[in-house]
C-alpha atoms as a PDB file:
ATOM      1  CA  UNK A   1      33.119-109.045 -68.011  1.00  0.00           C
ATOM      2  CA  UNK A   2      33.560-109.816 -64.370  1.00  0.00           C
ATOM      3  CA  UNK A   3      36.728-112.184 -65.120  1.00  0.00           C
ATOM      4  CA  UNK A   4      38.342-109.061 -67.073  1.00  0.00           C
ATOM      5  CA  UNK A   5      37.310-106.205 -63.786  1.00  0.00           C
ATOM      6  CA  UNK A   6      39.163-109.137 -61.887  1.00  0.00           C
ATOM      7  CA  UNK A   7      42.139-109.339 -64.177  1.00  0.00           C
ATOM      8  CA  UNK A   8      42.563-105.655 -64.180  1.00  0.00           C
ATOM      9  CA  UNK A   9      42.943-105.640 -60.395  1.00  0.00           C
ATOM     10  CA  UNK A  10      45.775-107.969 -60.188  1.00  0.00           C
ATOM     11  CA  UNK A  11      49.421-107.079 -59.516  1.00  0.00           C
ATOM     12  CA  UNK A  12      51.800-108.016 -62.506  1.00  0.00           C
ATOM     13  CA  UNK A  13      54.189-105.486 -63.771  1.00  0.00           C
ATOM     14  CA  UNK A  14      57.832-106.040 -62.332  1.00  0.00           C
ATOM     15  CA  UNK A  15      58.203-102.948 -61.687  1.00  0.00           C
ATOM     16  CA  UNK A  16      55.418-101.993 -59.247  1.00  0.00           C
ATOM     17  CA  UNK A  17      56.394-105.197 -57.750  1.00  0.00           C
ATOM     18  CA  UNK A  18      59.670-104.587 -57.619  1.00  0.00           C
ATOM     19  CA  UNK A  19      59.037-101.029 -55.789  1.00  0.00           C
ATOM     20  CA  UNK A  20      56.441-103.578 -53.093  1.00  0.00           C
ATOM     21  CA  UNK A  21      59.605-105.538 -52.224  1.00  0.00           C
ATOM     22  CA  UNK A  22      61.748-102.679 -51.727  1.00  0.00           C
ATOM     23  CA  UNK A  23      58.812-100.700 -49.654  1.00  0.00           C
ATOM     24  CA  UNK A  24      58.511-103.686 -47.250  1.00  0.00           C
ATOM     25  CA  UNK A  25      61.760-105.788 -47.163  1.00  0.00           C
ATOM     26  CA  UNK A  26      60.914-108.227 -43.846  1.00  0.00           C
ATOM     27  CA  UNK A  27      59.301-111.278 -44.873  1.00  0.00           C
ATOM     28  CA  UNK A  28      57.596-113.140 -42.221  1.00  0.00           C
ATOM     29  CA  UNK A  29      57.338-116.654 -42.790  1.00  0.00           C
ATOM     30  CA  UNK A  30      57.095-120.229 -41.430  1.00  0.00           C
ATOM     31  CA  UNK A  31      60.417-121.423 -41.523  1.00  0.00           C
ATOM     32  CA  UNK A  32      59.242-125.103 -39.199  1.00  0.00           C
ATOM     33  CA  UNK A  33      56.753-125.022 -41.748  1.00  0.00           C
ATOM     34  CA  UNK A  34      58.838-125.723 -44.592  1.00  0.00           C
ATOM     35  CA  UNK A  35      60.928-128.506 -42.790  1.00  0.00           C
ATOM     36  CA  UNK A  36      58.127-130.550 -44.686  1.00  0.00           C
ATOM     37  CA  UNK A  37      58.965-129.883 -47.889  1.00  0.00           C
ATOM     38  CA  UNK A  38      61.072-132.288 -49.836  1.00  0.00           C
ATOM     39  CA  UNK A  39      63.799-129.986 -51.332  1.00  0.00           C
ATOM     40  CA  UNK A  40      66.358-132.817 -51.021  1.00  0.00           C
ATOM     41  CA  UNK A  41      65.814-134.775 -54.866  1.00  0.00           C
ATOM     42  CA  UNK A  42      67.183-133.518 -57.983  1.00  0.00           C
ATOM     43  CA  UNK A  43      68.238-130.103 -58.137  1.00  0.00           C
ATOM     44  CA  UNK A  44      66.811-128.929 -54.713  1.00  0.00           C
ATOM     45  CA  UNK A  45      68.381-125.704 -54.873  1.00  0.00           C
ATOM     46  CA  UNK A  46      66.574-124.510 -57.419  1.00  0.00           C
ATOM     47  CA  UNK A  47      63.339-125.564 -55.814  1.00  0.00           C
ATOM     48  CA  UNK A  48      64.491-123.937 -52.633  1.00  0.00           C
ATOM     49  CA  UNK A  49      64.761-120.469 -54.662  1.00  0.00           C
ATOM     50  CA  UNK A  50      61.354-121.136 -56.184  1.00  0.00           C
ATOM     51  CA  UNK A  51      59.775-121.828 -53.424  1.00  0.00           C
ATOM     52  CA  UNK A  52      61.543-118.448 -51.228  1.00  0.00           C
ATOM     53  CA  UNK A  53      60.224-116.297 -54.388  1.00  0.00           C
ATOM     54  CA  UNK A  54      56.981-117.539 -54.277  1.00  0.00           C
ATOM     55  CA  UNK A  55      56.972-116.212 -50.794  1.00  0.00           C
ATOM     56  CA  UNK A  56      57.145-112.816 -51.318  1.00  0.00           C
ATOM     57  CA  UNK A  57      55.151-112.850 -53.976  1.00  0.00           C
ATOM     58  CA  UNK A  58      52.795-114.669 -51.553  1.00  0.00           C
ATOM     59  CA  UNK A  59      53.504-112.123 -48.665  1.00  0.00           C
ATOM     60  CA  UNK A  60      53.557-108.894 -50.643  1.00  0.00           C
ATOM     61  CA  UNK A  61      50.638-109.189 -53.000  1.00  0.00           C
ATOM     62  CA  UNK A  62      47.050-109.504 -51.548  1.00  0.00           C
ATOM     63  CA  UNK A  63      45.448-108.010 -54.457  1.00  0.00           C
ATOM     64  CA  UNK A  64      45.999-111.023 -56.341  1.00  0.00           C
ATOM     65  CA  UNK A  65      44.061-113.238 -54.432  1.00  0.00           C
ATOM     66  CA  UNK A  66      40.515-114.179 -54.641  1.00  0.00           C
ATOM     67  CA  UNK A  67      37.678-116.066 -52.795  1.00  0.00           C
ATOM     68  CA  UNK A  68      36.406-119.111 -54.824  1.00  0.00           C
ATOM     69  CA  UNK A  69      32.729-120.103 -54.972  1.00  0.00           C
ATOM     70  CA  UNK A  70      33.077-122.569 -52.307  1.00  0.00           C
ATOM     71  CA  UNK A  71      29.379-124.950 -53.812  1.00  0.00           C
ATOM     72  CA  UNK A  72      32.270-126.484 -56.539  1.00  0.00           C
ATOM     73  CA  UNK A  73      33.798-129.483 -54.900  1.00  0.00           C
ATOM     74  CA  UNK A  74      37.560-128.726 -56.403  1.00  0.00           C
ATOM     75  CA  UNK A  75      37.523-125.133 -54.946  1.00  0.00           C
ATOM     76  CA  UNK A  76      35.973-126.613 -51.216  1.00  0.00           C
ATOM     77  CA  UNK A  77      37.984-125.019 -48.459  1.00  0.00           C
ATOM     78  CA  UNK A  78      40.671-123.373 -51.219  1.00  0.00           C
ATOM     79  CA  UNK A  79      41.241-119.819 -52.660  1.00  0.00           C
ATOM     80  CA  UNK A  80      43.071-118.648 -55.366  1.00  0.00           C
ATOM     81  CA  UNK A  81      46.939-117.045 -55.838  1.00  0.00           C
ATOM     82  CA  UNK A  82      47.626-115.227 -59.313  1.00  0.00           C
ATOM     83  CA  UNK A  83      51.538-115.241 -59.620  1.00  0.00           C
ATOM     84  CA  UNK A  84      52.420-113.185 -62.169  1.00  0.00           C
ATOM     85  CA  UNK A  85      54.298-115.002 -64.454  1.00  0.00           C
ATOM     86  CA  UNK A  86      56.828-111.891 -66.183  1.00  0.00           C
ATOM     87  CA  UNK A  87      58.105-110.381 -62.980  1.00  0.00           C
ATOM     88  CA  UNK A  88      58.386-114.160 -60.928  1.00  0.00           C
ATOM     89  CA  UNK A  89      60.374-114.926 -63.973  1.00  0.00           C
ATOM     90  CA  UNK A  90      62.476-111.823 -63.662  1.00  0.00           C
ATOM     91  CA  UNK A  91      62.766-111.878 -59.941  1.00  0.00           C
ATOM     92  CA  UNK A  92      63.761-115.818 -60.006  1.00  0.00           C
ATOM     93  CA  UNK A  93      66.053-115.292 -62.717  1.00  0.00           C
ATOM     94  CA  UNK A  94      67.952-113.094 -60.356  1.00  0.00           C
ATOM     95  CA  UNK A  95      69.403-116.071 -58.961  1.00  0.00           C
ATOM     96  CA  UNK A  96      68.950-118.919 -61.487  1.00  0.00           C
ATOM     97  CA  UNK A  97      69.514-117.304 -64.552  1.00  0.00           C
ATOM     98  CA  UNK A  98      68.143-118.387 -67.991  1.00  0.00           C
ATOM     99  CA  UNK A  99      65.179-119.955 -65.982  1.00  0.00           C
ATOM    100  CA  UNK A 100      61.987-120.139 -68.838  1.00  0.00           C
ATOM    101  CA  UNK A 101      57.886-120.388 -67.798  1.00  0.00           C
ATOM    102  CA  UNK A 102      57.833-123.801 -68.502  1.00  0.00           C
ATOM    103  CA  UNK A 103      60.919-124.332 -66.217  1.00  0.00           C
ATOM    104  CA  UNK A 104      59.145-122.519 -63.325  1.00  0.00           C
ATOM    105  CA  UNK A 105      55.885-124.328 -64.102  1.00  0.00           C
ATOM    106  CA  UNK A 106      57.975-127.902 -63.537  1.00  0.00           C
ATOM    107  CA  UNK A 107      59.664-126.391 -59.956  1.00  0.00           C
ATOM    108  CA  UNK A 108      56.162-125.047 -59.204  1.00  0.00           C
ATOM    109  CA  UNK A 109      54.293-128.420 -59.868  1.00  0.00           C
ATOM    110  CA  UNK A 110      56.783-130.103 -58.377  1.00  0.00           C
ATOM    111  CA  UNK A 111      56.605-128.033 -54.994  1.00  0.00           C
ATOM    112  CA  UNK A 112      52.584-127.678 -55.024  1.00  0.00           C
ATOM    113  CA  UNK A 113      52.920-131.617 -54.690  1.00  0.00           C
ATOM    114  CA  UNK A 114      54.315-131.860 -51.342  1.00  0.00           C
ATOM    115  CA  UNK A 115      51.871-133.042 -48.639  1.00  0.00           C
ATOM    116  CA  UNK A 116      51.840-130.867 -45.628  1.00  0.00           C
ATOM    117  CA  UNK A 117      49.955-131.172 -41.947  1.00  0.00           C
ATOM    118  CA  UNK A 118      48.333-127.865 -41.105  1.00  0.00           C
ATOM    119  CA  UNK A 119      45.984-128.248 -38.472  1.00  0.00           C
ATOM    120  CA  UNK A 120      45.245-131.271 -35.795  1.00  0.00           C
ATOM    121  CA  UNK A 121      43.853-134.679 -38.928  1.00  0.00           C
ATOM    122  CA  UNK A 122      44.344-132.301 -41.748  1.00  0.00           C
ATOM    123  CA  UNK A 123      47.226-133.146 -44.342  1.00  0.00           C
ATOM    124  CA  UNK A 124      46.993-130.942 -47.804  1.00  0.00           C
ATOM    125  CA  UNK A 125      48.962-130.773 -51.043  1.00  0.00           C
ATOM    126  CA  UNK A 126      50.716-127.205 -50.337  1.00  0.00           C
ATOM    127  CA  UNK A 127      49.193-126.218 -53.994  1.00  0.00           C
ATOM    128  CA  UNK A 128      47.687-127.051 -56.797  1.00  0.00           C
ATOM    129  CA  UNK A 129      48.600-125.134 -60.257  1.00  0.00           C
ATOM    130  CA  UNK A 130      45.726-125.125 -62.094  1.00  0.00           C
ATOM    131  CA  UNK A 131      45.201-123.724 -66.052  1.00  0.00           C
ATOM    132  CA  UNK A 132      42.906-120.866 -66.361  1.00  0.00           C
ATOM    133  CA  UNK A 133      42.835-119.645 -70.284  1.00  0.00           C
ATOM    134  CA  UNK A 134      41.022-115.774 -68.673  1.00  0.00           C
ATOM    135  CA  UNK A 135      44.736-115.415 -66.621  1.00  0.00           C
ATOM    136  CA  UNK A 136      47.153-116.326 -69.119  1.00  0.00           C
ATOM    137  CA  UNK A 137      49.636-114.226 -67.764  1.00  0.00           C
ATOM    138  CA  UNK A 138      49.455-115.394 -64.525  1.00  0.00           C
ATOM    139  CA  UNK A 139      50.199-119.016 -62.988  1.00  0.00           C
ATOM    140  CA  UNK A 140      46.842-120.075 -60.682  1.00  0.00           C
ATOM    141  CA  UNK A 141      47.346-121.247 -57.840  1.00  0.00           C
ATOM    142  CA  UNK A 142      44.790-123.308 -55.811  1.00  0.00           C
ATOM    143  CA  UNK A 143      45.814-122.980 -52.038  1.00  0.00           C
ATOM    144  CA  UNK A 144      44.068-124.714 -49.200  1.00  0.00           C
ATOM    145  CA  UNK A 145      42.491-122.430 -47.005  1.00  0.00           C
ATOM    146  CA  UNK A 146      44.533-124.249 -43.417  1.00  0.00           C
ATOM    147  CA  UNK A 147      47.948-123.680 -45.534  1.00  0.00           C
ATOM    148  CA  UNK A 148      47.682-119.417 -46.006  1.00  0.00           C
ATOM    149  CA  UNK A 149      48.352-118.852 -41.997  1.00  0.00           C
ATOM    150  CA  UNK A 150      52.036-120.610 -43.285  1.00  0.00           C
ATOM    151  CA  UNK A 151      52.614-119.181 -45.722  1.00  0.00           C
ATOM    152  CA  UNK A 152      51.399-115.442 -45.735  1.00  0.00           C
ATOM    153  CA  UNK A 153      52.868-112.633 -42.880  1.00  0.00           C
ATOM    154  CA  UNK A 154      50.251-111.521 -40.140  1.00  0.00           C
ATOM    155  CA  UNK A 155      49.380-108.198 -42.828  1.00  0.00           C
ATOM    156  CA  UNK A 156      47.890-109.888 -45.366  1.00  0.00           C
ATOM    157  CA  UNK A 157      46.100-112.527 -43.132  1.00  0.00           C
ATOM    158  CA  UNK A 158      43.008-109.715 -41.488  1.00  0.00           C
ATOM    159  CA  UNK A 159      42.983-108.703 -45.273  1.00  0.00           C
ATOM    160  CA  UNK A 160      41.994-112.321 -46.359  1.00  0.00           C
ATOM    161  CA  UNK A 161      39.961-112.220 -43.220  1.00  0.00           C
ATOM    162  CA  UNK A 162      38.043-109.053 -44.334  1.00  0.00           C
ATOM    163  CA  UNK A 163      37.767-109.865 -47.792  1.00  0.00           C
ATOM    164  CA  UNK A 164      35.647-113.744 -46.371  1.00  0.00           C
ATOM    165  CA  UNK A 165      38.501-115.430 -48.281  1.00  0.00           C
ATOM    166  CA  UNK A 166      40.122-117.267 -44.803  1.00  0.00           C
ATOM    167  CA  UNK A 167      37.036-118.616 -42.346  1.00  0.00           C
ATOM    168  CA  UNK A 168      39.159-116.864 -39.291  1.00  0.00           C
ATOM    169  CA  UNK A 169      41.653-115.360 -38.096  1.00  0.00           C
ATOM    170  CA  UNK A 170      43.959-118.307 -37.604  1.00  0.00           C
ATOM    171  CA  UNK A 171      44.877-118.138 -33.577  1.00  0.00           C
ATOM    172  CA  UNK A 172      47.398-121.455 -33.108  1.00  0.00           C
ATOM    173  CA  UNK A 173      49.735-122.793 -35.689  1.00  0.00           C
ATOM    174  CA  UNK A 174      50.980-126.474 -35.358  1.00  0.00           C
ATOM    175  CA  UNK A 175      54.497-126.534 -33.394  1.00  0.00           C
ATOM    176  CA  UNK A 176      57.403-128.149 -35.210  1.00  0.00           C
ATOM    177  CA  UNK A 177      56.760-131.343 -32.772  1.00  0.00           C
ATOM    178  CA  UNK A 178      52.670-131.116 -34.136  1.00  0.00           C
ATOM    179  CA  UNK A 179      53.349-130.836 -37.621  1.00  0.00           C
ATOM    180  CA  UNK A 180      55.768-134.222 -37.349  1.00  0.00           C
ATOM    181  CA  UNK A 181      53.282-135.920 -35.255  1.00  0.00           C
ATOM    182  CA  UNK A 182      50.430-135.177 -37.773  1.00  0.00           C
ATOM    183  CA  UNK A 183      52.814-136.844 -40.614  1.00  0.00           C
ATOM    184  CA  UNK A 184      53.769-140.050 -38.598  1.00  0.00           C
ATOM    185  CA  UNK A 185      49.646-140.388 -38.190  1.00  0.00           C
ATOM    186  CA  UNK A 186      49.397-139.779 -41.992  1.00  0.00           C
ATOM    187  CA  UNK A 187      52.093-142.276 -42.924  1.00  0.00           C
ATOM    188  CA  UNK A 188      53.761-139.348 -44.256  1.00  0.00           C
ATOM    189  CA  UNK A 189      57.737-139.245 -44.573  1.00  0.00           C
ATOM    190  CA  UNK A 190      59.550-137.576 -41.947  1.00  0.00           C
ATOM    191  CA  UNK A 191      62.171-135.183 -43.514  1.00  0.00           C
ATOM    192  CA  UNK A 192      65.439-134.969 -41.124  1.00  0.00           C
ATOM    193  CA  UNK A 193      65.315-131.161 -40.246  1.00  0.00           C
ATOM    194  CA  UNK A 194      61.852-131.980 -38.885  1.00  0.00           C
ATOM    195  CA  UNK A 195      63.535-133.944 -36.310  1.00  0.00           C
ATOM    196  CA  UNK A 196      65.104-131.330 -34.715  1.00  0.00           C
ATOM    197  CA  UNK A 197      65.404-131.150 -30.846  1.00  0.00           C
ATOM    198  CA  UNK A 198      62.216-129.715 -29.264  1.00  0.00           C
ATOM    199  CA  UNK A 199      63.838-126.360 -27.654  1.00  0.00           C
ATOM    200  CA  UNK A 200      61.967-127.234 -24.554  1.00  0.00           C
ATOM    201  CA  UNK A 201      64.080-130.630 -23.967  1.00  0.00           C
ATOM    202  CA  UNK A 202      67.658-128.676 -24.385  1.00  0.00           C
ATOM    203  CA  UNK A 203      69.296-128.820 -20.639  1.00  0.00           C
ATOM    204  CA  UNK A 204      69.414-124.736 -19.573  1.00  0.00           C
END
């Protein structure tokens, strides 16, 4: 009963969604923060699209995440994304075209698997998709609770706050330079566009 009062709170019709996007255009991300991610293999342009989507969706829809009972060692530190699976189709499909749920499932997968430094001896796979038979119209996702301040704009963050889902307000974010010196400590490869010129060392 709880599962369904849950279910019935989430955001998944395209349209509503659609209307969200329009209502609040700006998204705020992280760009440094995706310098980690590896969109340089096999058809990286399609995981580049996948992975900008998944932004708004990430950005625009607080109602469709929820705090995880933290005693279970797999949900430790992590809450929980519902992506609804219709409109993501329909909105990725805006630039792939023909693009099915078990394509997006693959791209999505593939992405979540990406290790990423988010705070000072913390490296985390940027998600985990994870079944859930109660949400079948939704992909899960399990996101560590040090990778939401990069991925989420400052308006949903107090919400997450509020609703006990984040610890804290986050208050620093690693610097480009950080986030490449926490991968070099983790043995982690060094994608080019993380070495970048600190703006600091440019001659004025």
């Amino acid at each position: 009963m709880e599962s369904r009062r849950i279910y019935d709170q989430l955001i998944s019709d395209p349209e509503e969604i659609k209307q969200i996007f329009e209502n609040t255009p700006e998204l705020q991300k992280h760009m440094e923060f995706s310098f980690q991610l590896d969109f340089w293999g096999r058809n990286h342009w399609n995981l580049e699209v996948i992975y900008n989507s998944l932004l708004l969706f990430l950005t625009h829809l607080p109602s469709n995440y929820f705090g995880l009972n933290q005693s279970h060692k797999e949900c430790k530190n992590k809450l929980l994304f519902c992506l609804p699976k219709k409109a993501f189709r329909d909105y990725v499909n805006k630039t792939l075209k023909s693009y099915r749920n078990s394509d997006i499932r693959k791209k999505l997968t593939v992405l979540g698997e990406n290790k990423v430094a988010t705070k000072e001896g913390v490296v985390v796979d940027l998600f985990t998709v994870v079944e859930e038979e109660s949400f079948e119209d939704f992909w899960c996702l399990l996101i560590h609770q040090t990778t939401i301040p990069y991925l989420c704009s400052m308006t949903i963050l107090p919400i997450l706050v509020i609703e006990r889902m984040i610890p804290s307000f986050p208050t620093k974010l690693l610097t480009l330079k950080e986030m490449r010196d926490e991968r070099k400590k983790a043995g982690l490869y060094i994608p080019p566009f993380m070495n970048i010129v600190d703006s600091e060392n440019i001659p004025a």
